[in-house]
C-alpha atoms as a PDB file:
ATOM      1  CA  UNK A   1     -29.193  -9.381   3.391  1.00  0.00           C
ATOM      2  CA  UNK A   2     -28.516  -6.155   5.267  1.00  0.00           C
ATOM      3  CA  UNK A   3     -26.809  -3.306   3.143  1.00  0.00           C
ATOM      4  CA  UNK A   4     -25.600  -2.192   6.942  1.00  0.00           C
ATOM      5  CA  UNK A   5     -21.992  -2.029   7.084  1.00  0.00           C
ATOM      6  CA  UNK A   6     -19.983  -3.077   9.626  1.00  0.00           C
ATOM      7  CA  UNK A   7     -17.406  -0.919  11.433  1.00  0.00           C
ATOM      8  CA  UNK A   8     -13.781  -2.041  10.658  1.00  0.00           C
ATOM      9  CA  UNK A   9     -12.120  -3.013  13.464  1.00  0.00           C
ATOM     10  CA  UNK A  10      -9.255  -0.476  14.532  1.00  0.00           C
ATOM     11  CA  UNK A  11      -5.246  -1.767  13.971  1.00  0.00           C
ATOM     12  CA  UNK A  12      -3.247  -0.776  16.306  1.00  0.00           C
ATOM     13  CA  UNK A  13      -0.171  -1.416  17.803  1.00  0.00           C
ATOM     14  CA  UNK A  14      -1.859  -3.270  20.593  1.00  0.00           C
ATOM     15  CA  UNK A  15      -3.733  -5.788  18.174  1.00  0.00           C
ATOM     16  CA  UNK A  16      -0.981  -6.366  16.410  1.00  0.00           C
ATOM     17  CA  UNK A  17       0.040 -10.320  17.047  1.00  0.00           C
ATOM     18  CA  UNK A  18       3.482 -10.783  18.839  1.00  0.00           C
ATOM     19  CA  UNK A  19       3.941 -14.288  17.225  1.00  0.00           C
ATOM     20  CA  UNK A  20       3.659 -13.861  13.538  1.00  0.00           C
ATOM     21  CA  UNK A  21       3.929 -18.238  12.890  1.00  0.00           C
ATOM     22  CA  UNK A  22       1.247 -18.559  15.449  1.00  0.00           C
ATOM     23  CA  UNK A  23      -1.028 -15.811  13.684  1.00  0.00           C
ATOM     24  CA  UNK A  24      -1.025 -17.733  10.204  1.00  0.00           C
ATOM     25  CA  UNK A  25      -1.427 -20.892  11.846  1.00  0.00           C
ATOM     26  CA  UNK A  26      -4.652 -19.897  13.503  1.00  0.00           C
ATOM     27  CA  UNK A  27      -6.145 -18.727   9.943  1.00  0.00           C
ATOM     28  CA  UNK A  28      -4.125 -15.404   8.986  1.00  0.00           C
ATOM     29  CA  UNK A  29      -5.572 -12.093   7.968  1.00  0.00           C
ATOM     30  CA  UNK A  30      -9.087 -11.934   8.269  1.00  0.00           C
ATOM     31  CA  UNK A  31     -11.468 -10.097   6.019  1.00  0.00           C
ATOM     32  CA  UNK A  32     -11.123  -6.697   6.969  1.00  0.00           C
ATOM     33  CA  UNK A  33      -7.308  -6.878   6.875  1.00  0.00           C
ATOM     34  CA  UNK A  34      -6.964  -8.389   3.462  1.00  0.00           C
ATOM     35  CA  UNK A  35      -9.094  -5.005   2.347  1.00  0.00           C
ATOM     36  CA  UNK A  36      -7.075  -2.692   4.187  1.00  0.00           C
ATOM     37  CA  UNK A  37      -3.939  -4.333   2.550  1.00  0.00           C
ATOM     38  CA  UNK A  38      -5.227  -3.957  -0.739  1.00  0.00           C
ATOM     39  CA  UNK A  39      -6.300  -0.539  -0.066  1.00  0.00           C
ATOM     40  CA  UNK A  40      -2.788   0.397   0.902  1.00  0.00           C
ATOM     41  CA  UNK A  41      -1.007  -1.688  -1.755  1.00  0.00           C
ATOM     42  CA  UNK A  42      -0.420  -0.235  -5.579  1.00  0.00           C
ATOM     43  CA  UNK A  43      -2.940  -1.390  -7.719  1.00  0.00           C
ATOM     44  CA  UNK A  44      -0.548  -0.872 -10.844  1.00  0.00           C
ATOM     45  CA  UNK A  45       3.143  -1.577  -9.934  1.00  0.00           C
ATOM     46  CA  UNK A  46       4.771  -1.107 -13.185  1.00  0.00           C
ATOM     47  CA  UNK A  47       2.738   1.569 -13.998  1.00  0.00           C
ATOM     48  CA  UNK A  48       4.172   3.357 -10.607  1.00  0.00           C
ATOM     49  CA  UNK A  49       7.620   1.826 -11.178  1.00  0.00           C
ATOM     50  CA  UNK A  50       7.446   3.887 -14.854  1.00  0.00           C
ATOM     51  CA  UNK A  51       6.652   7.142 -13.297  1.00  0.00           C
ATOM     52  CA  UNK A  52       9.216   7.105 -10.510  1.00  0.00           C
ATOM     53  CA  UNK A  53      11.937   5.789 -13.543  1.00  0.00           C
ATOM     54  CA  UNK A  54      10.735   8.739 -16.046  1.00  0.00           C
ATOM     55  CA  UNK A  55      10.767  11.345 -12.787  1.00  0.00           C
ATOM     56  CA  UNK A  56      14.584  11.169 -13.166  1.00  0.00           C
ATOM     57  CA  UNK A  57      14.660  12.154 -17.155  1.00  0.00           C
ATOM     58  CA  UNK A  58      12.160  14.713 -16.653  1.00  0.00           C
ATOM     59  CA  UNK A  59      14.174  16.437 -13.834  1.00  0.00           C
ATOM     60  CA  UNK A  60      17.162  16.338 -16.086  1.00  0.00           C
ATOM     61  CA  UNK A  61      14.905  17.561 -18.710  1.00  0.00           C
ATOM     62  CA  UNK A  62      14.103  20.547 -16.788  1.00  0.00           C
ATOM     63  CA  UNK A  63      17.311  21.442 -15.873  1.00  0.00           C
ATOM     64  CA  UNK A  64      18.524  21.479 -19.335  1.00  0.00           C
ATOM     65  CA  UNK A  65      15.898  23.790 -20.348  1.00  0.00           C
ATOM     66  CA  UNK A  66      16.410  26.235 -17.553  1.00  0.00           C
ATOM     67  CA  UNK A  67      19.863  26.274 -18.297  1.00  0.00           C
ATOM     68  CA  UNK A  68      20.908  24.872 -14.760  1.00  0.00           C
ATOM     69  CA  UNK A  69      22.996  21.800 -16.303  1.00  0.00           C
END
């Protein structure tokens, strides 16, 4: 087993498939795109969904200790 790695292929808008049916019937996202998506993709959604929630109580927060509400 080689610990080489190999070079992710490059996603552009020139790769990208024009017929999204015909993409998933010939075997969908390959390797490398399944990590990129979970790369990009929240690992903790309600966690995130918390903080943006709480964001708007703290702002208010803030404002009524600085005397601007």
């Amino acid at each position: 087993m080689s610990t080489l790695h190999a070079r992710a292929p490059r996603f552009t808008e020139a790769t990208r498939p024009l017929n999204e049916i015909e993409y998933f019937e010939n075997g969908g996202m390959t390797d490398a795109e399944l990590a990129q998506y979970a790369r990009r993709t929240t690992k903790r959604p309600l966690l995130c969904f918390a903080v943006i929630a709480a964001t708007l109580f703290i702002i208010e927060g803030l404002c009524r200790l600085f005397g601007a509400w």
